[in-house]
Protein backbone atom coordinates (compact mmCIF):
# COMPACT_ATOMS: atom_id res chain seq x y z
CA UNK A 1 -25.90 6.36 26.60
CA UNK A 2 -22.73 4.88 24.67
CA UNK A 3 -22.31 1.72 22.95
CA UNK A 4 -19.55 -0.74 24.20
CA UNK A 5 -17.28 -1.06 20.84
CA UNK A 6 -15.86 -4.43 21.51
CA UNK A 7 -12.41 -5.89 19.86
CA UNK A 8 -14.61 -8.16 17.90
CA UNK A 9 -16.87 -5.69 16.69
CA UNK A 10 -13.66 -3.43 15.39
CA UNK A 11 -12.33 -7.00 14.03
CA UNK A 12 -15.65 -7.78 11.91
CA UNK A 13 -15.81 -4.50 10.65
CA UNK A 14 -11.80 -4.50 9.81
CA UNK A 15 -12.10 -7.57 8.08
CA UNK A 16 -15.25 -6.20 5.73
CA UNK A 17 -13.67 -3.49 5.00
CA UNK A 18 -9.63 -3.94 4.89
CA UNK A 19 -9.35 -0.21 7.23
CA UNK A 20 -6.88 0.04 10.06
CA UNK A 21 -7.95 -0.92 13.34
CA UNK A 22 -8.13 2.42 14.70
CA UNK A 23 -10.27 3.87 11.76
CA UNK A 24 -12.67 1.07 12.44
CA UNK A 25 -12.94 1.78 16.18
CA UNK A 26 -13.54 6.02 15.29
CA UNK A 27 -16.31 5.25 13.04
CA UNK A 28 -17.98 2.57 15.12
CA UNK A 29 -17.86 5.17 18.03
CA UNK A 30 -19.59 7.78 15.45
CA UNK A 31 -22.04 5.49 14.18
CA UNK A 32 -22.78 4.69 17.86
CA UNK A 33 -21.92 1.03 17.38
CA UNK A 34 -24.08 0.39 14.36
CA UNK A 35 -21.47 -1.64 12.10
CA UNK A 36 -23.42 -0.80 8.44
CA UNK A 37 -23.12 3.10 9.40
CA UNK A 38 -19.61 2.70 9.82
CA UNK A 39 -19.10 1.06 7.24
CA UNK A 40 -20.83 3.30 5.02
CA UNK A 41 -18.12 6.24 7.02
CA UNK A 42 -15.24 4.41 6.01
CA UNK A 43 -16.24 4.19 2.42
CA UNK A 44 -16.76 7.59 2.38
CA UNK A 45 -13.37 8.30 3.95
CA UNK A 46 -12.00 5.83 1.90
CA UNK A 47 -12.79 7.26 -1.68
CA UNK A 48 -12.60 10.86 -0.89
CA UNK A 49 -9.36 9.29 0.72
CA UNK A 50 -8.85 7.61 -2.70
CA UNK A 51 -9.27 11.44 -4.71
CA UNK A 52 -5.85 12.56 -2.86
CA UNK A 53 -4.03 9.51 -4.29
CA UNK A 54 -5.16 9.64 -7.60
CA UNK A 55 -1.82 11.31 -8.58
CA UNK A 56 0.47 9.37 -7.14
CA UNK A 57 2.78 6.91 -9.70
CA UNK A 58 1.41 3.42 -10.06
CA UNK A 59 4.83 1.48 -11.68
CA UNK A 60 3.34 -1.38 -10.80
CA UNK A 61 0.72 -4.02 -11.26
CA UNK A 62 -0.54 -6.92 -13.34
CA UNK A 63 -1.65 -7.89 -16.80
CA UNK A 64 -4.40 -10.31 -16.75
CA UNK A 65 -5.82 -12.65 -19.46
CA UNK A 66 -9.33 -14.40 -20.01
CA UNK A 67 -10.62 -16.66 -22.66
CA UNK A 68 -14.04 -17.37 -22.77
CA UNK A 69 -15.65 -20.91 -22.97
CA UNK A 70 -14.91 -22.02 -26.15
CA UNK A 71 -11.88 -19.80 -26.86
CA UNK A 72 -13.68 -17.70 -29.33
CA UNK A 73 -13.27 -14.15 -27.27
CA UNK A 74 -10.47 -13.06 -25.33
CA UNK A 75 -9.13 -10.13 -23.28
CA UNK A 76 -6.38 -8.69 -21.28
CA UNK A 77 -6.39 -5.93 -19.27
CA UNK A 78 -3.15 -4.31 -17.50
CA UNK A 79 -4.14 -3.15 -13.66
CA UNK A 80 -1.78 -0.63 -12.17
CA UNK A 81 -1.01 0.12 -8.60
CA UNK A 82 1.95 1.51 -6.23
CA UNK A 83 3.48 -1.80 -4.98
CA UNK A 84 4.43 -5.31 -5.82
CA UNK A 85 2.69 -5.65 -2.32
CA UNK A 86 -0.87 -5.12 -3.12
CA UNK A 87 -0.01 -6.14 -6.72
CA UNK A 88 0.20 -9.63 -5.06
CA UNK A 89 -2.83 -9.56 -2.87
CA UNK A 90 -5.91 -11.89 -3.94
CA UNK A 91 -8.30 -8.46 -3.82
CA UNK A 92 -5.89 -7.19 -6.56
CA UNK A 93 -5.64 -10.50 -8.57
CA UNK A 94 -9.54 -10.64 -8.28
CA UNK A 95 -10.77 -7.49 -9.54
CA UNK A 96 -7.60 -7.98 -12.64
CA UNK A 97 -9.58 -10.92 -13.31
CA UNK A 98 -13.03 -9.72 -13.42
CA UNK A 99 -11.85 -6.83 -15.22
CA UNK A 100 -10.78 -8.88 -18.18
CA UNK A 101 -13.79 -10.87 -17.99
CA UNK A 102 -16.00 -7.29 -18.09
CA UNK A 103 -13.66 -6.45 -20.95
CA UNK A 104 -14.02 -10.02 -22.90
CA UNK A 105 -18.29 -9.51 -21.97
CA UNK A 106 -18.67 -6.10 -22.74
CA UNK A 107 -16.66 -4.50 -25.68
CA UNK A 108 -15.72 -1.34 -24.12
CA UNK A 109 -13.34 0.74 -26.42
CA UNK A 110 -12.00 3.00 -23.90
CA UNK A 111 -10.72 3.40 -20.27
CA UNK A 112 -12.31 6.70 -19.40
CA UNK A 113 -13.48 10.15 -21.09
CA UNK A 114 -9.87 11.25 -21.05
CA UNK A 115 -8.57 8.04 -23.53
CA UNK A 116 -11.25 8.97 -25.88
CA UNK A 117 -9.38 10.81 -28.98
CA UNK A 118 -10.45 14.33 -30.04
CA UNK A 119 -11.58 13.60 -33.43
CA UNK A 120 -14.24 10.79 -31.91
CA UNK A 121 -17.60 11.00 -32.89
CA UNK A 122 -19.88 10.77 -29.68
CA UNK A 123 -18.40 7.89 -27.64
CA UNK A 124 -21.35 6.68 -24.95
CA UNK A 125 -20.94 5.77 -21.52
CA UNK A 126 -21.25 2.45 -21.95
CA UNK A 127 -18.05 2.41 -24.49
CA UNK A 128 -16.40 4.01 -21.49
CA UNK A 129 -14.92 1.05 -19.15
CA UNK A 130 -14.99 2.79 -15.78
CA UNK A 131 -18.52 4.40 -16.74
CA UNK A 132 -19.96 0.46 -17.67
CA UNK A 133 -22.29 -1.56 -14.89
CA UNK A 134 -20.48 -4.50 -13.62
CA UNK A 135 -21.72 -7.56 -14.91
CA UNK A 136 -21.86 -9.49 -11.90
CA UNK A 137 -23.44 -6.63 -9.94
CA UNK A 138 -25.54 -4.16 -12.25
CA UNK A 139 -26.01 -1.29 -9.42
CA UNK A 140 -22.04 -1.31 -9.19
CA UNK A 141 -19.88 0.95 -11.58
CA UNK A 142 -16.53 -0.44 -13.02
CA UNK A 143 -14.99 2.84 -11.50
CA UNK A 144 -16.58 2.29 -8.60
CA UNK A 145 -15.00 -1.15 -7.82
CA UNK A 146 -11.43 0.00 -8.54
CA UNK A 147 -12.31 3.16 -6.14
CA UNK A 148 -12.88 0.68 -3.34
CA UNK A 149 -10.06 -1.04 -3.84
CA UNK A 150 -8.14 1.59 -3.94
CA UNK A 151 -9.60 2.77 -0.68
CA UNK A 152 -9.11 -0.45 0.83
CA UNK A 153 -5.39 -0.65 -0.16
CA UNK A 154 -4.54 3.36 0.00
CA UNK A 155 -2.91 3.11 -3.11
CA UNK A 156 -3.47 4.56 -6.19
CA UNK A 157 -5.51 1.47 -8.49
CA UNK A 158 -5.34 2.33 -12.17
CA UNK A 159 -6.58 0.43 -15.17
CA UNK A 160 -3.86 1.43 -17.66
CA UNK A 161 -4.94 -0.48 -20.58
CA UNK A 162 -6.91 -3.34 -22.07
CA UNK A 163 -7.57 -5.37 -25.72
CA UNK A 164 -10.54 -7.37 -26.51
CA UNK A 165 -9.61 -10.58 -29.11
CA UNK A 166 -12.78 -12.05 -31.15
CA UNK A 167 -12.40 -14.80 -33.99
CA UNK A 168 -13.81 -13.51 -37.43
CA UNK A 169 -13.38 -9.58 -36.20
C-alpha cells in the first residue's frame, strides 16, 4: 500500500528544508510519506551533495561584525559563498551573524585543522572553529551548520576568516 504524497506535504517539507520540489516529492515517496525520514534523506543528499562542491570558488560573501553588551568583546567573521544571490539571503545573513557571535563567545584561534601552522604546539578541537559546539545548540557542530547551509543553497559556504577584539588583551 502507497502513501498519497500531497502538494502540501512536498510544500512543508520544501519549506523545512530549502530542496527543490521534485527532490522533496522522491524522498517523501522513499520514506513512504513519513516527512522526518525524508527529511533526514535530503540531508544526507544534501551534504554528501555539499562534498562535490567543496571545490568550487566562493568570490563572494559577507563580513559580519558583533559587539557584545557592553562593547568590551568584539568579532568579525568573513562568510564566503558562490553568489551575491545567496550572499543576500536571510539564511546567509543569519548564520554570518551567529558566527561572529560564536567567534566573540568562544575564542577560537583557527578555522579548521588545515589553518593551523606547522610549527603549532597541539591545537585542540575546541580552538578549531568548525570543530567547536554551537552555542545556541550544543549537539550541533559549527561545521555542521555551514554544511547545511551549504546543502540548502548548493553552493559552496566557506568561512574564510575571522578576528576576535577584547579590551585589556
Amino acid at each position: 500500500m502507497t502513501t498519497e504524497i500531497s502538494t502540501s506535504m512536498i510544500r512543508e517539507l520544501r519549506d523545512k528544508t530549502g530542496a527543490g520540489i521534485m527532490d522533496s516529492k522522491r524522498a517523501l515517496e522513499a520514506a513512504g510519506g513519513d516527512s522526518a525520514k525524508a527529511e533526514d534523506l535530503l540531508r544526507e543528499k544534501g551534504l554528501a551533495s555539499a562534498a562535490n562542491r567543496s571545490g568550487r570558488a566562493v568570490s563572494e560573501g559577507v563580513v559580519e561584525s558583533y559587539i557584545h553588551k557592553g562593547g568590551r568583546i568584539g568579532a568579525m567573521v568573513e562568510l564566503n559563498c558562490e553568489t551575491d544571490f545567496v550572499a543576500r539571503t536571510d539564511d546567509f545573513q543569519d548564520l554570518a551573524r551567529n558566527l561572529a557571535m560564536q567567534v566573540a563567545a568562544m575564542s577560537p584561534l583557527f578555522v579548521d585543522r588545515e589553518a593551523v601552522p606547522e610549527d603549532a604546539s597541539d591545537v585542540s578541537d575546541e580552538q578549531l572553529l568548525l570543530e567547536q559546539d554551537y552555542i545556541r545548540d550544543a549537539g550541533t557542530k559549527i561545521g555542521d551548520l555551514v554544511k547545511q547551509l551549504s546543502a540548502k543553497t548548493g553552493e559552496n559556504i566557506v568561512i574564510g576568516r575571522f578576528s576576535r577584539f577584547e579590551l585589556g588583551q
